[in-house]
Protein backbone atom coordinates (compact mmCIF):
# COMPACT_ATOMS: atom_id res chain seq x y z
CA UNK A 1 -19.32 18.11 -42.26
CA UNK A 2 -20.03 21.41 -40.13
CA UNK A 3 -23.67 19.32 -38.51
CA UNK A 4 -21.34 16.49 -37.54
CA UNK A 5 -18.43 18.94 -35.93
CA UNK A 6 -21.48 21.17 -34.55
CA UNK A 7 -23.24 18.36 -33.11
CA UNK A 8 -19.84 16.58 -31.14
CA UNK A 9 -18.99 20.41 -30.25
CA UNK A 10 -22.23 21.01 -28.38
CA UNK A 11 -22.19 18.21 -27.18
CA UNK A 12 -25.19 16.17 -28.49
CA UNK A 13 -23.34 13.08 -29.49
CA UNK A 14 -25.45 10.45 -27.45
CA UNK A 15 -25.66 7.69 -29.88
CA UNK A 16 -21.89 7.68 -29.86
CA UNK A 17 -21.86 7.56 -26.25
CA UNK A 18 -24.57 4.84 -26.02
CA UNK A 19 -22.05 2.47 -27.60
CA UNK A 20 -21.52 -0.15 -25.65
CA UNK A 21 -18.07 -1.02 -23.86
CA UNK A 22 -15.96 -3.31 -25.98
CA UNK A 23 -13.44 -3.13 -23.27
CA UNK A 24 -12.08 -6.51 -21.84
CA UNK A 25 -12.97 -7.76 -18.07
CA UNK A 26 -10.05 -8.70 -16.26
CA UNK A 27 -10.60 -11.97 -14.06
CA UNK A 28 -12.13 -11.44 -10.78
CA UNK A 29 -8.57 -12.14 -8.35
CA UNK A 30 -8.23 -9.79 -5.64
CA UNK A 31 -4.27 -9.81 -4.98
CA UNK A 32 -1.27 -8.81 -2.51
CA UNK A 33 1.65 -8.00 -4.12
CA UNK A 34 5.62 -7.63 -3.34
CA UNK A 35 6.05 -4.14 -5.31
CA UNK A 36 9.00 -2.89 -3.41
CA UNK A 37 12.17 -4.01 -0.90
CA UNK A 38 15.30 -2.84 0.53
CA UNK A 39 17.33 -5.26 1.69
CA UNK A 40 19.20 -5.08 5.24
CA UNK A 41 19.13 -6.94 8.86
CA UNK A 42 15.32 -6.03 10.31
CA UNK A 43 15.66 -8.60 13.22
CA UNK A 44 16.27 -5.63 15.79
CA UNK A 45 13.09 -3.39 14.32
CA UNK A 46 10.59 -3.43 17.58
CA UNK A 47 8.34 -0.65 15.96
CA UNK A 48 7.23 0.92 12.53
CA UNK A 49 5.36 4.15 12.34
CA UNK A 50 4.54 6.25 9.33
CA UNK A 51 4.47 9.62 8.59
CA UNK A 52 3.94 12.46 5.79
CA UNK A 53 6.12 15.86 5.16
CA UNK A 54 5.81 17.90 2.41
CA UNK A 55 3.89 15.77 0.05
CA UNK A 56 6.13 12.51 0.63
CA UNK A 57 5.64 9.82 3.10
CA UNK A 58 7.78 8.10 5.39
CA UNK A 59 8.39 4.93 7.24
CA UNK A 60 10.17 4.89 10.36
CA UNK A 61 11.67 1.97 11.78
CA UNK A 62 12.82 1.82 15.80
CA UNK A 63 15.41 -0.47 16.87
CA UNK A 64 17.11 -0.85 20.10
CA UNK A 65 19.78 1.83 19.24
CA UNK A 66 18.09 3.49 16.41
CA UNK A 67 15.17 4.81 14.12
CA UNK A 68 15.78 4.62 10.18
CA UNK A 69 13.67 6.66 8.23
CA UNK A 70 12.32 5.41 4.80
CA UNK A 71 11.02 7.48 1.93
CA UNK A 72 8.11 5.64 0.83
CA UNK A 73 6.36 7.89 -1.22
CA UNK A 74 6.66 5.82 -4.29
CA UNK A 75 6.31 2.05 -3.12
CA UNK A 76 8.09 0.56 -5.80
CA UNK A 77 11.19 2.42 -4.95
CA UNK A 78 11.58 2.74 -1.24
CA UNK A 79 14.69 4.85 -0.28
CA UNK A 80 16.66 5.23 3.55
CA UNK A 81 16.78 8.85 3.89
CA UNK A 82 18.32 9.26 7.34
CA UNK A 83 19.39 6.47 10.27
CA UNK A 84 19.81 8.24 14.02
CA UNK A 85 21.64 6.25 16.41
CA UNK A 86 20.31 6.54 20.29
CA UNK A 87 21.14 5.40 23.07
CA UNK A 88 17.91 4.31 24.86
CA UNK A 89 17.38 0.65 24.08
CA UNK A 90 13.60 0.24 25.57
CA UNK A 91 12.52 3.82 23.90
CA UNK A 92 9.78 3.74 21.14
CA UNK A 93 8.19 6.24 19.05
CA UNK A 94 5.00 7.71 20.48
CA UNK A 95 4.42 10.18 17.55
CA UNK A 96 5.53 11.37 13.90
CA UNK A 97 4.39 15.29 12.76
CA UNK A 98 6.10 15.98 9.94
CA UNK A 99 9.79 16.19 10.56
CA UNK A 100 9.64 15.27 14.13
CA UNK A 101 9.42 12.45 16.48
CA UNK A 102 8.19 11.87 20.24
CA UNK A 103 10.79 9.50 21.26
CA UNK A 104 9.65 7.56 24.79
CA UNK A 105 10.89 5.00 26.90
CA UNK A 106 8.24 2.55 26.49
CA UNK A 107 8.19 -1.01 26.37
CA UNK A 108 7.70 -2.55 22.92
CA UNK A 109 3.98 -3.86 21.46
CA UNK A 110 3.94 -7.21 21.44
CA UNK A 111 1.11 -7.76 18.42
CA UNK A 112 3.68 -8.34 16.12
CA UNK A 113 3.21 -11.86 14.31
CA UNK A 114 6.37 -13.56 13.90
CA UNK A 115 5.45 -15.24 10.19
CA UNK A 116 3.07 -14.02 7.37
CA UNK A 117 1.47 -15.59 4.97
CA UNK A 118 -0.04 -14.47 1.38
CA UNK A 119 -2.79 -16.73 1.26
CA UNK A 120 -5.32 -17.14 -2.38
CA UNK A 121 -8.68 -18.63 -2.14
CA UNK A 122 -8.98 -17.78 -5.72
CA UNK A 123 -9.79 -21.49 -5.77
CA UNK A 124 -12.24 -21.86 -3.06
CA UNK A 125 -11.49 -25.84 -3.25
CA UNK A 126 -7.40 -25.76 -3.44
CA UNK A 127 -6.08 -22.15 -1.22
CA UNK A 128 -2.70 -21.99 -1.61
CA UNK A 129 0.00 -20.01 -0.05
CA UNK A 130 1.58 -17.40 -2.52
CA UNK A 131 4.28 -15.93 -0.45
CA UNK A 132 5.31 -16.35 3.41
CA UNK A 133 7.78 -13.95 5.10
CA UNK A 134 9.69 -15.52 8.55
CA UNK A 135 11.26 -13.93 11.13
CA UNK A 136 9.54 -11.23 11.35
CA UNK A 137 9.75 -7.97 13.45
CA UNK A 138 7.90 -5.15 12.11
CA UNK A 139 4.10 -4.98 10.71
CA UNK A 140 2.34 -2.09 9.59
CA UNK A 141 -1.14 -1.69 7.49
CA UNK A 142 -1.21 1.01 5.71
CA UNK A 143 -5.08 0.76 4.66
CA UNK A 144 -5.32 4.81 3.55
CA UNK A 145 -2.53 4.41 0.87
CA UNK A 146 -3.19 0.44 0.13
CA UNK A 147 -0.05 -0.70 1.91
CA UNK A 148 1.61 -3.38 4.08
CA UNK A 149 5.08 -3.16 5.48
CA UNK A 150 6.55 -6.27 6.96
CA UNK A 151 10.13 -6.36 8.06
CA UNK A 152 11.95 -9.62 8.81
CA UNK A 153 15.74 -10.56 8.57
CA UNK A 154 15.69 -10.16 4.81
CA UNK A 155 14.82 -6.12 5.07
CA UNK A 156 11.55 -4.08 4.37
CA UNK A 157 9.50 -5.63 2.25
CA UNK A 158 6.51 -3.38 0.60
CA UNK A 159 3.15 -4.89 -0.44
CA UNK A 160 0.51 -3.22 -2.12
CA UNK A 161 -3.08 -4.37 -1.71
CA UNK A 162 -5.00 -4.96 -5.26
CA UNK A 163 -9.12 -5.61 -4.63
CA UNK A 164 -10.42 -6.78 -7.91
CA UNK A 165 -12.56 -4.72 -9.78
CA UNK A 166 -16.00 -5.04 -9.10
CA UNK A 167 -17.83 -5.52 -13.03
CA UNK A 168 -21.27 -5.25 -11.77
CA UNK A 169 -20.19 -1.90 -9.79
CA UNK A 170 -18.71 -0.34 -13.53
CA UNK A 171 -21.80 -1.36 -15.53
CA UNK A 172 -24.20 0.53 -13.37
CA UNK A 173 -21.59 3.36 -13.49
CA UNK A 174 -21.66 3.13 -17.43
CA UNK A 175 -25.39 3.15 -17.02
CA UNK A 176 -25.70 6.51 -15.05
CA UNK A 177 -23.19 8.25 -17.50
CA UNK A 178 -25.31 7.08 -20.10
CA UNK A 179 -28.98 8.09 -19.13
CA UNK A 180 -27.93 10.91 -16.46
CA UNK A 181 -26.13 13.00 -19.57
């Protein structure tokens, strides 16, 4: 009993760790998912921006008369922190740092598509639209935290980007914990 306790305490347990993986492989889908939405008029939003303060990030949307900020931090349960009315209709936001805004008159972008689509070529013969958002004003990619934001007349609606995992990436992983001990 004390050679099997010494052994896993130093450490010299490889032919437990050579097992192999009995974990399942999830199917190979990449996905786009809904995950959060607040629900409100977003047909005057002409701009989103995003920022970060104190550990939490932020979404703020410009309208004609004013810029609502968003707590975003946790996707799945987006929250309107603060709305400040203005009254410059053709001013957009230039830049976010922190807790404050550089508030311009500008004209608005006008890269904004005015429908999305959610497509899946899962099925390489048969793609097939998942989810389609209309009307829309506002589009933001988020690629360092994995997010979209699209707004449209329905609100802000959050989508979080899910690659599927890549097997052949794991095994060689497995493999270099294995041998590299």
């Amino acid at each position: 009993m004390f050679i099997i306790a010494g052994l896993l305490i130093n450490g010299d347990s490889r032919a437990l760790a050579r097992k192999p993986s009995t974990k399942t492989i999830a199917p190979n889908d990449d996905q786009i998912e809904v995950v959060g939405h607040i629900g409100f008029d977003g047909t005057d939003v002409t701009q989103i921006l995003t920022g970060e303060h104190w550990r939490k990030n932020y979404l703020y949307l410009n309208s004609a008369d004013k810029i609502t900020v968003i707590d975003v931090t946790n996707g799945g349960r987006p929250n309107i922190t603060s709305e400040y009315r203005h009254s410059r209709p053709a001013s957009q936001l230039q830049a976010i740092v922190g807790s404050t805004a550089l508030l311009a008159d500008a004209q608005p972008a006008a890269h904004v598509p005015s429908s999305i689509s959610i497509m899946s070529f899962a099925n390489s013969a048969d793609p097939k639209v998942v989810r389609q958002f209309t009307k829309v004003t506002g589009f933001l990619v988020d690629s360092r935290r994995g997010l979209i934001y699209v707004v449209n007349n329905e609100g802000l609606w959050i989508l979080n980007e899910k690659p599927a995992r890549d097997v052949e990436l794991e095994k060689q992983y497995e493999r270099e914990l294995m041998y590299n001990h």
